[in-house]
Protein backbone atom coordinates (compact mmCIF):
# COMPACT_ATOMS: atom_id res chain seq x y z
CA UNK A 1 54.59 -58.54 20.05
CA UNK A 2 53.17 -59.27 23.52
CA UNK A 3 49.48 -58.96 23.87
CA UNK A 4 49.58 -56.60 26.62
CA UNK A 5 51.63 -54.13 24.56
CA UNK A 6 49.74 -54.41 21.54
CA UNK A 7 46.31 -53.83 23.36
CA UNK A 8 48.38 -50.65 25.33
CA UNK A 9 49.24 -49.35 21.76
CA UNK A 10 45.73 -49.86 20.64
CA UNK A 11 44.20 -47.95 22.97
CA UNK A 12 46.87 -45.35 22.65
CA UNK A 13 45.79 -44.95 18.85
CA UNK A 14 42.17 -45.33 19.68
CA UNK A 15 42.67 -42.51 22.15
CA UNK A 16 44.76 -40.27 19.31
CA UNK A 17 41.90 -40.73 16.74
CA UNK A 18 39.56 -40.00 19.23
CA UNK A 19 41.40 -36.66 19.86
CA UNK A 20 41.66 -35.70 16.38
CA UNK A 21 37.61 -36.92 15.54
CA UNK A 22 36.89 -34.23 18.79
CA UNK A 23 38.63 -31.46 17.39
CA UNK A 24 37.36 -31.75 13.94
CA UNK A 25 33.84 -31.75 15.62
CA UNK A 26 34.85 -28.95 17.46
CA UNK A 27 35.65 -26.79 14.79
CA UNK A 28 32.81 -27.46 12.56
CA UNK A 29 30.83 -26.73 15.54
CA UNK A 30 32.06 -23.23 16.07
CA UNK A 31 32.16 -23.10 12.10
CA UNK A 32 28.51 -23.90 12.59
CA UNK A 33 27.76 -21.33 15.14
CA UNK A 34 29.17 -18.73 13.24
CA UNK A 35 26.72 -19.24 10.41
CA UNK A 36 24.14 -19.22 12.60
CA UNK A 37 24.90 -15.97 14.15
CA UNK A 38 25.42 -14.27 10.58
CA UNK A 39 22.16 -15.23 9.58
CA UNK A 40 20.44 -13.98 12.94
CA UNK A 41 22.20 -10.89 12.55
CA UNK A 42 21.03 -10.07 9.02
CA UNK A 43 17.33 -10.49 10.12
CA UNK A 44 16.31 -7.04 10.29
CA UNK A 45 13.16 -5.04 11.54
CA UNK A 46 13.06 -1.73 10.83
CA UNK A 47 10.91 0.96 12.71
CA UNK A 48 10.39 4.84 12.36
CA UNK A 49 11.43 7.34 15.12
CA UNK A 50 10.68 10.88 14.89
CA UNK A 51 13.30 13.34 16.67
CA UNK A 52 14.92 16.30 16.16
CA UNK A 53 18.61 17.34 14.86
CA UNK A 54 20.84 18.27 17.73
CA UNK A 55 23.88 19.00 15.98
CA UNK A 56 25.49 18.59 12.27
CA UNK A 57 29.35 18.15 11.38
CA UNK A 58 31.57 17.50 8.17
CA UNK A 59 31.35 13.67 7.82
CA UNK A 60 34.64 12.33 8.20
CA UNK A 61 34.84 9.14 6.06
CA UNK A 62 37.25 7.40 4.30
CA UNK A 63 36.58 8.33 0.43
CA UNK A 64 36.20 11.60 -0.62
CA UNK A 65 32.90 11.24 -2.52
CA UNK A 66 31.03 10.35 1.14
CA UNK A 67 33.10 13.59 2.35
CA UNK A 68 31.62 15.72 -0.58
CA UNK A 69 28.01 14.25 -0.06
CA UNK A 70 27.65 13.35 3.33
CA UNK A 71 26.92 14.99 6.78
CA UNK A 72 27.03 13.59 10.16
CA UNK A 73 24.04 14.52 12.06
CA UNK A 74 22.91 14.25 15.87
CA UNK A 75 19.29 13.45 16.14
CA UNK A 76 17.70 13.55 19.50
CA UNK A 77 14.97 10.99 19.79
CA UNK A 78 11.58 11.74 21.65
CA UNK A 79 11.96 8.72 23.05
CA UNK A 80 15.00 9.86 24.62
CA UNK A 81 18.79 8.93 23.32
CA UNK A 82 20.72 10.97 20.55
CA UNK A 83 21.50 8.91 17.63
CA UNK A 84 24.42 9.79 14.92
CA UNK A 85 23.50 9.51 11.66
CA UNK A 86 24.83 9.81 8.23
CA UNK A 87 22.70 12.40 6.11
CA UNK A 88 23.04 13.59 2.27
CA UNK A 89 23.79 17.43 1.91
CA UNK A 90 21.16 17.39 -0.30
CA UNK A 91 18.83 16.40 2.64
CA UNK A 92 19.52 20.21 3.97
CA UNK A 93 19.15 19.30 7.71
CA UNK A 94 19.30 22.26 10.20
CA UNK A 95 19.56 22.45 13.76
CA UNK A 96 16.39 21.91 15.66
CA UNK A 97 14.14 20.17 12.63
CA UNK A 98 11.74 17.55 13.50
CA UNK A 99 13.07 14.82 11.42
CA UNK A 100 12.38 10.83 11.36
CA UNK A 101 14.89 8.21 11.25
CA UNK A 102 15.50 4.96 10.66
CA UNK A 103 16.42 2.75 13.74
CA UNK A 104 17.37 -1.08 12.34
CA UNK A 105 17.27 -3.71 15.22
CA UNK A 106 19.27 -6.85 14.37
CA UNK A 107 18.16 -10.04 15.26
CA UNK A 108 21.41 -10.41 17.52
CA UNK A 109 20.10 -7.42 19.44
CA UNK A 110 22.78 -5.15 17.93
CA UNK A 111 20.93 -1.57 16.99
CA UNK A 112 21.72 0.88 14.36
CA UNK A 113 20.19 3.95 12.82
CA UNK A 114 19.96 5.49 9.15
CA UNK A 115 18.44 8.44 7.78
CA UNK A 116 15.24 8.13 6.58
């Protein structure tokens, strides 16, 4: 073999490995990041906001043990926006109680709300 081919094939398979060394890197990366943003997100604080029940519904879920127990409920906050919640029938929430809830903020940001 000449020496000018076997140095082009060389770097040819230098260049392949190369290639296939970046895309395992990539993946771990983004394998990587996604662990990272699991774990952010299940850092939780948790925080009390009183309010009071704007409206209640049949909770529509997909077993029928959470349709027997449960209630979806409107809460209006003082601090402004109406939340829905999931509440227990035996909670007995009507229509214009003062009530506190739960409101979870993730460490991604993301928001939820529970009842208390």
């Amino acid at each position: 073999m000449r020496e000018e081919t076997r140095r082009r094939l060389d770097s040819r398979l230098r260049w392949q490995k190369a290639r296939w060394a970046a895309a395992g890197l990539g993946i771990v990366g983004l394998m990587a990041a996604g662990f990272w943003a699991t774990g952010l997100d299940a850092t939780v604080e948790t925080h009390r906001e009183p309010g009071v029940v704007a409206a209640i519904a049949p909770l529509f879920a997909k077993s029928t043990k959470a349709i027997e127990e449960g209630l979806a409920v409107d809460v209006k906050l003082d601090k402004g926006p109406v939340v829905h919640v999931m509440a227990l029938k035996t909670t007995d929430p009507h229509v214009g109680d003062h009530v506190e809830v739960a409101e979870h903020v993730h460490g991604t940001g993301r928001v939820t709300y529970s009842w208390k």
